[in-house]
Protein backbone atom coordinates (compact mmCIF):
# COMPACT_ATOMS: atom_id res chain seq x y z
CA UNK A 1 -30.91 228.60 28.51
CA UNK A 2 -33.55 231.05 28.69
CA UNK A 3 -34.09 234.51 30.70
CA UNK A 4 -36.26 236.82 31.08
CA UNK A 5 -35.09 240.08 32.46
CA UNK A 6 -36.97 243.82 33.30
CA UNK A 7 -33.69 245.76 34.81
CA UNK A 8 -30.24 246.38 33.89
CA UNK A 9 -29.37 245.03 37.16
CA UNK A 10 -30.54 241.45 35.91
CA UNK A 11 -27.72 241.24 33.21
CA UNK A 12 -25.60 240.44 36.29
CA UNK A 13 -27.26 237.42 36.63
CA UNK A 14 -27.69 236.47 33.43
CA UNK A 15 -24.06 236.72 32.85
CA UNK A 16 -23.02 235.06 35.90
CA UNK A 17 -25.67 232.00 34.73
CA UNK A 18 -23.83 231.81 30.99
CA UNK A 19 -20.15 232.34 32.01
CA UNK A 20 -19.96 228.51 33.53
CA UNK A 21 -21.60 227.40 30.23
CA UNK A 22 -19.10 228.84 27.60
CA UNK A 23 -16.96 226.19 26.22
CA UNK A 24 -16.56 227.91 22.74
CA UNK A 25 -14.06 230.24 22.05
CA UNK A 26 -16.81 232.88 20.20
CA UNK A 27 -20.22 233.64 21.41
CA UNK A 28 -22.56 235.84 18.90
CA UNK A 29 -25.12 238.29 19.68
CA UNK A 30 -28.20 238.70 17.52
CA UNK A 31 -30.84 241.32 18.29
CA UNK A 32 -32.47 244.17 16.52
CA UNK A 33 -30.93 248.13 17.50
CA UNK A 34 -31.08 248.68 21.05
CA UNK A 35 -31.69 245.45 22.35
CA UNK A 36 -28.75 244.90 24.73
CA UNK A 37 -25.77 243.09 22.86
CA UNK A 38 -23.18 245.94 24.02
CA UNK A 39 -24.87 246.46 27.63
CA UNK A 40 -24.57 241.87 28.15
CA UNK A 41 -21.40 242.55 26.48
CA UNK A 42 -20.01 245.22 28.99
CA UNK A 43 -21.49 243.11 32.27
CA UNK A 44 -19.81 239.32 30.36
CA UNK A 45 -16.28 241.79 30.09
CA UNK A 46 -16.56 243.20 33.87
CA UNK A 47 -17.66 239.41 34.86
CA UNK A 48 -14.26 237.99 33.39
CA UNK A 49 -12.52 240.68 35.18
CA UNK A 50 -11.66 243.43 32.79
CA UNK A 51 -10.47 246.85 33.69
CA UNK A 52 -10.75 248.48 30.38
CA UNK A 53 -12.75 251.07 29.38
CA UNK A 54 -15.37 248.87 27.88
CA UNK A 55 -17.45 250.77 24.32
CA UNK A 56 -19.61 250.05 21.52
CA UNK A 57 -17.39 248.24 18.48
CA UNK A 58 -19.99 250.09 16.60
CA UNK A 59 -16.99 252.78 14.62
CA UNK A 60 -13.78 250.78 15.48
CA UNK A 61 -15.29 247.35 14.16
CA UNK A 62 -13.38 245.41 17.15
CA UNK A 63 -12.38 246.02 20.10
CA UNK A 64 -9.99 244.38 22.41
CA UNK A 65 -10.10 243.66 26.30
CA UNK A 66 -7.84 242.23 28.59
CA UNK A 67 -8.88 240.00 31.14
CA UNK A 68 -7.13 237.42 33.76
CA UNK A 69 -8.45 233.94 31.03
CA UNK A 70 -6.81 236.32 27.90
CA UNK A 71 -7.83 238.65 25.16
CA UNK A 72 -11.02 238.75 24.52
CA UNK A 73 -12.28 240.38 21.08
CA UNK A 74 -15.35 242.36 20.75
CA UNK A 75 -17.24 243.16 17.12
CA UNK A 76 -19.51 244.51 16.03
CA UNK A 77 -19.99 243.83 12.13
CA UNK A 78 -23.42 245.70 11.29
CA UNK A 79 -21.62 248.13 8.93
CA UNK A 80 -19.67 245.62 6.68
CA UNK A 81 -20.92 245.64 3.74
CA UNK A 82 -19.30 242.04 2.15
CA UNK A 83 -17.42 239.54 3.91
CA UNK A 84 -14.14 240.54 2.02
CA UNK A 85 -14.39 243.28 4.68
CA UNK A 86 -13.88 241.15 7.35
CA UNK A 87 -10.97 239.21 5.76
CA UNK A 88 -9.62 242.49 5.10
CA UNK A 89 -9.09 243.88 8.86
CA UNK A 90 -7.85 240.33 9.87
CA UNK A 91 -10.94 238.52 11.20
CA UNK A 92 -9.79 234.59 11.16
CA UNK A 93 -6.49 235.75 12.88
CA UNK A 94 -8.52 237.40 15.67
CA UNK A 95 -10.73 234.53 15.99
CA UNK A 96 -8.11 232.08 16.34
CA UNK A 97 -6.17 234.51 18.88
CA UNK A 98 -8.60 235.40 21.40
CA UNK A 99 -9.90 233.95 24.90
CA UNK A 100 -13.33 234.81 23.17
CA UNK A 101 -14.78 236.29 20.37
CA UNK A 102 -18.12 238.26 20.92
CA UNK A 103 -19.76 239.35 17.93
CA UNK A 104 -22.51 241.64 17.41
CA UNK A 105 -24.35 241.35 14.09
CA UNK A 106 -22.85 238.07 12.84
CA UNK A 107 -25.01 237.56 9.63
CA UNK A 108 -22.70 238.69 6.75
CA UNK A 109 -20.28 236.22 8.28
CA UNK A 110 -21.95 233.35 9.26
CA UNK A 111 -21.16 230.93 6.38
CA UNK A 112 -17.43 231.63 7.16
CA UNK A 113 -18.15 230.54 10.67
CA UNK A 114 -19.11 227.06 10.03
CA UNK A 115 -15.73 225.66 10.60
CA UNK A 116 -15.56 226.90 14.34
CA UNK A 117 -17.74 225.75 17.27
CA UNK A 118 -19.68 228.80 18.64
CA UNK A 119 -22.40 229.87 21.16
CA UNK A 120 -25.48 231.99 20.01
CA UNK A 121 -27.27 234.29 22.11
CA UNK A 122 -30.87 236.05 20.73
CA UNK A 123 -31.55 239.35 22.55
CA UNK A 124 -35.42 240.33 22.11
CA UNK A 125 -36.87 243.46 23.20
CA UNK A 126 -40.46 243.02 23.93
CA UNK A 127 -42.54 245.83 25.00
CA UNK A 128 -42.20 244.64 28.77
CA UNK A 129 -38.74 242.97 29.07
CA UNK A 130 -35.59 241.64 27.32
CA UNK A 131 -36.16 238.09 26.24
CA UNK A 132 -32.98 236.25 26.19
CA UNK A 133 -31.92 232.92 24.44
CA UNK A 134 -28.00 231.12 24.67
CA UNK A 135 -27.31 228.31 23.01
């Protein structure tokens, strides 16, 4: 699926396009700095009917949401450094825990993630609008 979006209003509908189409438990975010992941993020969390206080993983790594389908784990692993970082806060246990898995900056663990089925989403920021791609 493919959008192309000029507001913040227009997450809404992006989101409510993608929810029917998630069948896998995690769904990662690529993009450069500032191209949306935690604002899609915050609109997919409000979608699935979270009350939380939704934030930025940016410090924290991950954090968690409640919503009415279960827990849903948000990350965001742009400061790791190695992927022993990841096993060491308890990745694979969230990932096999959670309602869904969003994570932001995915690269340093994408070889580990070959054993689970995922969705991918590509946020581009263009001079004009956000080009969006989910797979």
């Amino acid at each position: 699926m493919k959008f192309s979006i000029n507001t913040l209003e227009e997450w809404n509908d992006v989101v409510k396009q993608i929810i029917p189409e998630i069948k896998h438990p995690i769904l990662l975010l690529k993009g450069n700095l500032g191209a949306g992941k935690t604002t899609f993020s915050q609109f997919l969390l409000r979608e699935l009917g979270s009350q939380d206080e939704i934030s930025s993983p940016t410090y924290s790594i991950v954090n968690e949401y409640d919503t009415p389908k279960g827990k849903v784990f948000h990350f965001d692993l742009y400061r790791l450094k190695s992927v022993e970082e990841a096993y060491d806060f308890g990745i694979e246990e969230y990932l096999d825990n959670g309602y869904l898995s969003i994570i932001e900056w995915p690269e340093i663990y994408m070889d580990e993630l070959e054993s689970y089925d995922f969705h991918e989403m590509s946020i581009i920021n263009t001079e004009f609008e956000r080009e969006i791609e989910f797979n």
